[in-house]
PDB file of N, CA and C in Angstrom:
ATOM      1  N   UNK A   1      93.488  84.329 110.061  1.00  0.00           N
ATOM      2  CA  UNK A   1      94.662  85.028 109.607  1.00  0.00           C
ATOM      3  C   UNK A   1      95.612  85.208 110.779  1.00  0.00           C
ATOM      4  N   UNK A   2      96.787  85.390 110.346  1.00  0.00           N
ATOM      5  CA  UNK A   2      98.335  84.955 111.673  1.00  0.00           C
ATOM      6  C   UNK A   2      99.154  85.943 110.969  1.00  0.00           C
ATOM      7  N   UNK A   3      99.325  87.210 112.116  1.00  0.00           N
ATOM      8  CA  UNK A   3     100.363  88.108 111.385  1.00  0.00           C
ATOM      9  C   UNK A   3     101.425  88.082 112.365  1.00  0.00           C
ATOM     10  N   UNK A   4     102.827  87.298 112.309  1.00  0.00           N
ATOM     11  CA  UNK A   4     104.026  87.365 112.828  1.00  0.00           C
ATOM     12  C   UNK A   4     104.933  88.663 112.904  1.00  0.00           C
ATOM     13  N   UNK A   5     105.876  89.062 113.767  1.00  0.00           N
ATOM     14  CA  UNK A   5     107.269  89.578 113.610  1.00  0.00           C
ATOM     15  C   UNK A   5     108.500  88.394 114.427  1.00  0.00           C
ATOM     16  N   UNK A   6     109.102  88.041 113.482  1.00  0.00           N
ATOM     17  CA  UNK A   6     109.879  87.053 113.665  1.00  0.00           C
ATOM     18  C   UNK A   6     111.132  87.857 114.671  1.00  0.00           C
ATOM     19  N   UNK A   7     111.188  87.769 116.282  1.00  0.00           N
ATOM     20  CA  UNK A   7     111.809  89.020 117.059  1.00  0.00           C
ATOM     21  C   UNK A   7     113.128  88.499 116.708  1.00  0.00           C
ATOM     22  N   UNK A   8     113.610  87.224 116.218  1.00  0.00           N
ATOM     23  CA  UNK A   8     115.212  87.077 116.396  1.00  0.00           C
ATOM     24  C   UNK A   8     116.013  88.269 114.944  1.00  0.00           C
ATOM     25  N   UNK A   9     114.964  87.976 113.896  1.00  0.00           N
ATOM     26  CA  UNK A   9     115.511  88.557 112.939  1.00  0.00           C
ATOM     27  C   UNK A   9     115.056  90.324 112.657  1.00  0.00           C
ATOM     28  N   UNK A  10     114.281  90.723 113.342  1.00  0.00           N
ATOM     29  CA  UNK A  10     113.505  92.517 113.423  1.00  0.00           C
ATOM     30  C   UNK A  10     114.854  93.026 113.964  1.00  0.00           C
ATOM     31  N   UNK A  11     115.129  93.966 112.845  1.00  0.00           N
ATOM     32  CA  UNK A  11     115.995  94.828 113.661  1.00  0.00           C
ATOM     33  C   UNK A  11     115.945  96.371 113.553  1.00  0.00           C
ATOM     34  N   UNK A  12     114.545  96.412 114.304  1.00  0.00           N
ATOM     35  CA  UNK A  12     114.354  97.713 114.732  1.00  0.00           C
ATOM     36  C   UNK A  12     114.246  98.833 113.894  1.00  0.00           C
ATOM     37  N   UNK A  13     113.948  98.826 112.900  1.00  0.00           N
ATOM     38  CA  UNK A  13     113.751 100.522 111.830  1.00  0.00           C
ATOM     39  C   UNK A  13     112.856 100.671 112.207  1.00  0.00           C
ATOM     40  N   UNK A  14     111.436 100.238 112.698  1.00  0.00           N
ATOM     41  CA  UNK A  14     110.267 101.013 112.965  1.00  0.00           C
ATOM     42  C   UNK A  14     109.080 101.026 111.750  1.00  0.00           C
ATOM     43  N   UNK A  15     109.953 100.598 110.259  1.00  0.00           N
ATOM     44  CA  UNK A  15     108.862 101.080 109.469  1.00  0.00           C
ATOM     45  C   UNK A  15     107.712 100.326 108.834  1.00  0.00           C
ATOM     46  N   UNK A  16     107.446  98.936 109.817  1.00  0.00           N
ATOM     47  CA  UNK A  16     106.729  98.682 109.459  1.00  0.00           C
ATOM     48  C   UNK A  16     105.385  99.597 110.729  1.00  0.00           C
ATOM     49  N   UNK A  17     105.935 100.030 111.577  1.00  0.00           N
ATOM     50  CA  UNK A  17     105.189 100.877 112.733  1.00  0.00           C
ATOM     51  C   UNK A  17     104.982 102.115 112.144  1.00  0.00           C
ATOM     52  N   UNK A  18     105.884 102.546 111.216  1.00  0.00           N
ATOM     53  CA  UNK A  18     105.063 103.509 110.514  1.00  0.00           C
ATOM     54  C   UNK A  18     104.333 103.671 109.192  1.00  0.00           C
ATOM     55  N   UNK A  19     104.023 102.461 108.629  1.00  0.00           N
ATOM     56  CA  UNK A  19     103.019 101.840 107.230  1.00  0.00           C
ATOM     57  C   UNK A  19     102.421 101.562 108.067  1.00  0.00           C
ATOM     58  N   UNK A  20     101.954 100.749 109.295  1.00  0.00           N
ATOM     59  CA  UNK A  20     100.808 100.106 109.732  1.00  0.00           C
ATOM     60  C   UNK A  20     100.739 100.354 111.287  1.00  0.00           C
ATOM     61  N   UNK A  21     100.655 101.412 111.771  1.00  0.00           N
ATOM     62  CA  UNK A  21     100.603 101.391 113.223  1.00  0.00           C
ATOM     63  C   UNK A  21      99.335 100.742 113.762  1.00  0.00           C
ATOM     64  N   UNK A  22      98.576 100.611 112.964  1.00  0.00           N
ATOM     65  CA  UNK A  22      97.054 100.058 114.010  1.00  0.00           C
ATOM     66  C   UNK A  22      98.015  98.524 113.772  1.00  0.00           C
ATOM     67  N   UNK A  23      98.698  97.772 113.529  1.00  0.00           N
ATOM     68  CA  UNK A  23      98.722  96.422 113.565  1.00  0.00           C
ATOM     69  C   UNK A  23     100.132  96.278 114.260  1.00  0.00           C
ATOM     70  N   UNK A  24     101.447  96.973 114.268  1.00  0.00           N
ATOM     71  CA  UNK A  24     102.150  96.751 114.468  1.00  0.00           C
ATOM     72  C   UNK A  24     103.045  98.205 115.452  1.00  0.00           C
ATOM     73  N   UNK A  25     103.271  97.625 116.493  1.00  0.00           N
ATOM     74  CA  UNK A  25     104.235  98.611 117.619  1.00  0.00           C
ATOM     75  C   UNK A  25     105.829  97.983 117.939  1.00  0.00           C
ATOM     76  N   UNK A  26     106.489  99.089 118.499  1.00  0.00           N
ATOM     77  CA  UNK A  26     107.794  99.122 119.223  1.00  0.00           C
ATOM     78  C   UNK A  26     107.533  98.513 120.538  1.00  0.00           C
ATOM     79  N   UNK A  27     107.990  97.396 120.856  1.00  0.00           N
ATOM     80  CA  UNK A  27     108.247  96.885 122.140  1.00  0.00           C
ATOM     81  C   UNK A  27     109.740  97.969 123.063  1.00  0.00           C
ATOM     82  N   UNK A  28     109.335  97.595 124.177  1.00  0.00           N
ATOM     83  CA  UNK A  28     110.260  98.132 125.270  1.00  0.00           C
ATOM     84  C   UNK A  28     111.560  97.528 124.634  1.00  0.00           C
ATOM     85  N   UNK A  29     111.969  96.497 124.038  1.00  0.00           N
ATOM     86  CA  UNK A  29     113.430  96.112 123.829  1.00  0.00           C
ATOM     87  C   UNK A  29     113.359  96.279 122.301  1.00  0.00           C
ATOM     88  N   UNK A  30     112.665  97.604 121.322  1.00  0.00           N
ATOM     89  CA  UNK A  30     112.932  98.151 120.129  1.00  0.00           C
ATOM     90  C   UNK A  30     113.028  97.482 119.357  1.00  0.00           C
ATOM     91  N   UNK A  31     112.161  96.113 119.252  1.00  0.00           N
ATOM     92  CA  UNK A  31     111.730  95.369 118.593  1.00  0.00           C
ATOM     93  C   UNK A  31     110.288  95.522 117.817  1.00  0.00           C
ATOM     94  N   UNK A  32     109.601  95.225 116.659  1.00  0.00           N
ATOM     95  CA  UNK A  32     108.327  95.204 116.451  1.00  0.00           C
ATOM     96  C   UNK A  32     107.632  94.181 117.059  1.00  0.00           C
ATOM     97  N   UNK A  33     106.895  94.481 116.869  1.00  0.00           N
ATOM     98  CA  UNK A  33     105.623  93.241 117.612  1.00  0.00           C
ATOM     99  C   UNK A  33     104.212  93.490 116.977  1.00  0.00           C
ATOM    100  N   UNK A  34     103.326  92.659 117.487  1.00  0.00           N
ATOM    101  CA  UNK A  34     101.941  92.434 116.474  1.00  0.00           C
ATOM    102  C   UNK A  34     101.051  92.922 117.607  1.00  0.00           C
ATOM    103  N   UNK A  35     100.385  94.101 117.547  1.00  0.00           N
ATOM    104  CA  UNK A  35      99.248  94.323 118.841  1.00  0.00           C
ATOM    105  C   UNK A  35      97.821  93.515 118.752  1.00  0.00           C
ATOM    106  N   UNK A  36      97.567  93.120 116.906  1.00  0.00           N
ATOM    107  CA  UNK A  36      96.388  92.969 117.037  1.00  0.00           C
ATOM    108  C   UNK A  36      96.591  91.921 115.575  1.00  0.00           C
ATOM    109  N   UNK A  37      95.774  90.482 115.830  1.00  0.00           N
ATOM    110  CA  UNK A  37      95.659  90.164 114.708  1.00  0.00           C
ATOM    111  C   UNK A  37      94.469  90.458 113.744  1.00  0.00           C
ATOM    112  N   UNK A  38      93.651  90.794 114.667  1.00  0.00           N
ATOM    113  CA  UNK A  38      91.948  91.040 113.727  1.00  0.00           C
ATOM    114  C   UNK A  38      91.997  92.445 113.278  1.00  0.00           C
ATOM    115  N   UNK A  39      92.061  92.000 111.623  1.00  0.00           N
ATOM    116  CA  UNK A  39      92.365  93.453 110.617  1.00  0.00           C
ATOM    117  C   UNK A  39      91.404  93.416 110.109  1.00  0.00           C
ATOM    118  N   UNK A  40      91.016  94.663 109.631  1.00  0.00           N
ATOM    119  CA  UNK A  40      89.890  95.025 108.407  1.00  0.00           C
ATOM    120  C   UNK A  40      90.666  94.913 106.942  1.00  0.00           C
ATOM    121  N   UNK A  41      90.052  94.901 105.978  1.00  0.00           N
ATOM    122  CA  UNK A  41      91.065  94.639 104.618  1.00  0.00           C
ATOM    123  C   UNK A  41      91.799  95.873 104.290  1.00  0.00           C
ATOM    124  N   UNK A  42      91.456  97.151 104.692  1.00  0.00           N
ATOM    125  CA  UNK A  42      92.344  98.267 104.560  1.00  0.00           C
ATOM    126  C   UNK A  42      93.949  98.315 105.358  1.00  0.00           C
ATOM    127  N   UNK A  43      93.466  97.409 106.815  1.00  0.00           N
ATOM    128  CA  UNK A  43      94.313  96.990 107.145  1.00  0.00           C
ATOM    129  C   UNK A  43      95.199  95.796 106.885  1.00  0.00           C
ATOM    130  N   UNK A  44      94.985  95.086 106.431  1.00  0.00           N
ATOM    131  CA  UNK A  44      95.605  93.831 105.651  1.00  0.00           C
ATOM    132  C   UNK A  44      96.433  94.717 104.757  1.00  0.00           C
ATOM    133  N   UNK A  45      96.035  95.546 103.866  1.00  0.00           N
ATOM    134  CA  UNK A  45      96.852  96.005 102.466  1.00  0.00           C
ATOM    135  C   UNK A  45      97.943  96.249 103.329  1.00  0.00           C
ATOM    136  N   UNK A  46      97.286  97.236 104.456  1.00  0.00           N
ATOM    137  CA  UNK A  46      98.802  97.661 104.522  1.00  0.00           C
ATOM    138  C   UNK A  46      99.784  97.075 105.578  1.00  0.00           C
ATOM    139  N   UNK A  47      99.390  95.689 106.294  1.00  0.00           N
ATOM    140  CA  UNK A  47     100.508  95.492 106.924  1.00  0.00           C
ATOM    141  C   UNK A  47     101.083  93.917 105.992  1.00  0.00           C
ATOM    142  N   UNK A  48      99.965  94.237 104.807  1.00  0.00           N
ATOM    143  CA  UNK A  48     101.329  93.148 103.478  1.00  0.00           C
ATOM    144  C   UNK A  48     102.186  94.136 102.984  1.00  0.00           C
ATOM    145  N   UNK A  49     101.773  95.305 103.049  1.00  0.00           N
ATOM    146  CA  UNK A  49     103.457  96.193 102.131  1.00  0.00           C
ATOM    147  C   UNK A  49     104.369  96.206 103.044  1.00  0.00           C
ATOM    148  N   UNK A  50     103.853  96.233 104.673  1.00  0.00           N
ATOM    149  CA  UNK A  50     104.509  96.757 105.759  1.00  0.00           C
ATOM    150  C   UNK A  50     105.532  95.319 105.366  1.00  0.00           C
ATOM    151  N   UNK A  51     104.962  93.931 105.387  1.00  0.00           N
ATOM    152  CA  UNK A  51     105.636  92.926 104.983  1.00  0.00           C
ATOM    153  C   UNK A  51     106.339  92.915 104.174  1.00  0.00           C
ATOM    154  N   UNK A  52     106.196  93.453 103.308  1.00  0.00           N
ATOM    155  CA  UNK A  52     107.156  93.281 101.635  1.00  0.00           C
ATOM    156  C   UNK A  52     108.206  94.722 101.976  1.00  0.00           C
ATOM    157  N   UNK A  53     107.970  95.771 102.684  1.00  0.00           N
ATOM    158  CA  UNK A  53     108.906  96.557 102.567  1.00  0.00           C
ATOM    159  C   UNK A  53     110.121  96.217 103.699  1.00  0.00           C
ATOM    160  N   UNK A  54     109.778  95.689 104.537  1.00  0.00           N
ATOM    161  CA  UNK A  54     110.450  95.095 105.863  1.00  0.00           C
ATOM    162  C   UNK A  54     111.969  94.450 104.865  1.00  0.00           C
ATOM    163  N   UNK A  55     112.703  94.962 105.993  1.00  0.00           N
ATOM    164  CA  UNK A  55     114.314  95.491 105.071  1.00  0.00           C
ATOM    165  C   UNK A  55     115.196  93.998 105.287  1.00  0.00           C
ATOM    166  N   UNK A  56     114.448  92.855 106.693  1.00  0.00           N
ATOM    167  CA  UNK A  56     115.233  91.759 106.880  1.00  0.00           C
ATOM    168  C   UNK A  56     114.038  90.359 106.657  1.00  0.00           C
ATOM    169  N   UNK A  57     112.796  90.796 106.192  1.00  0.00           N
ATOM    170  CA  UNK A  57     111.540  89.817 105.891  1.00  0.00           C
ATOM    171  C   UNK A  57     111.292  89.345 106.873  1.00  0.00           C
ATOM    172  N   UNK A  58     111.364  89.939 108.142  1.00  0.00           N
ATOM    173  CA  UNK A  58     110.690  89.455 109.439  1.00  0.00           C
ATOM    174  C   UNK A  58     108.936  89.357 109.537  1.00  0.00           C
ATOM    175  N   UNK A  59     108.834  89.924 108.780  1.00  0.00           N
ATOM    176  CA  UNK A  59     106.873  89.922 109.084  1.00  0.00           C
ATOM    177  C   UNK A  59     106.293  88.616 108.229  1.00  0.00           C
ATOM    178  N   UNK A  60     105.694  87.941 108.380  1.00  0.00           N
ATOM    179  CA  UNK A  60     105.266  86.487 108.179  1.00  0.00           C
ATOM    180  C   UNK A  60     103.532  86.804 108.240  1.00  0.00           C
ATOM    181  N   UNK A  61     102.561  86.720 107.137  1.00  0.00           N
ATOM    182  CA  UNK A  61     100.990  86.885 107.654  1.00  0.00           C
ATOM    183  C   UNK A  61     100.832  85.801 106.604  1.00  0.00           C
ATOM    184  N   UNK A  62      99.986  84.620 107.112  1.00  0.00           N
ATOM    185  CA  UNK A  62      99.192  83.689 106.914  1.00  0.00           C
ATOM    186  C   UNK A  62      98.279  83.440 107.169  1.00  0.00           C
TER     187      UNK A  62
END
């Protein structure tokens, strides 16, 4: 499994950092980023909503 934040298009709301903080953080330039790809399935649920709620469809998990 491959969980992306596509940095050209993230623009910074944070909320997928706050649906899924164990998978996803604020970089120094207030971007999201991926800390960890190895999820448990509780974690999967929620960094696919974190995906589907993401306001410019930057999060990509394959």
């Amino acid at each position: 499994m491959s969980i992306q934040v596509d940095e050209s298009i993230c623009i910074g709301c944070a909320l997928c950092v706050s649906m899924c903080d164990s998978v996803f953080a604020m970089n120094d330039e207030g971007i999201s980023e991926v800390i960890t790809n190895e999820v448990s399935d509780d974690m999967l649920a929620d960094a696919e909503e974190a995906r589907d709620c993401c306001p410019v469809g930057a999060i990509v998990i394959e």
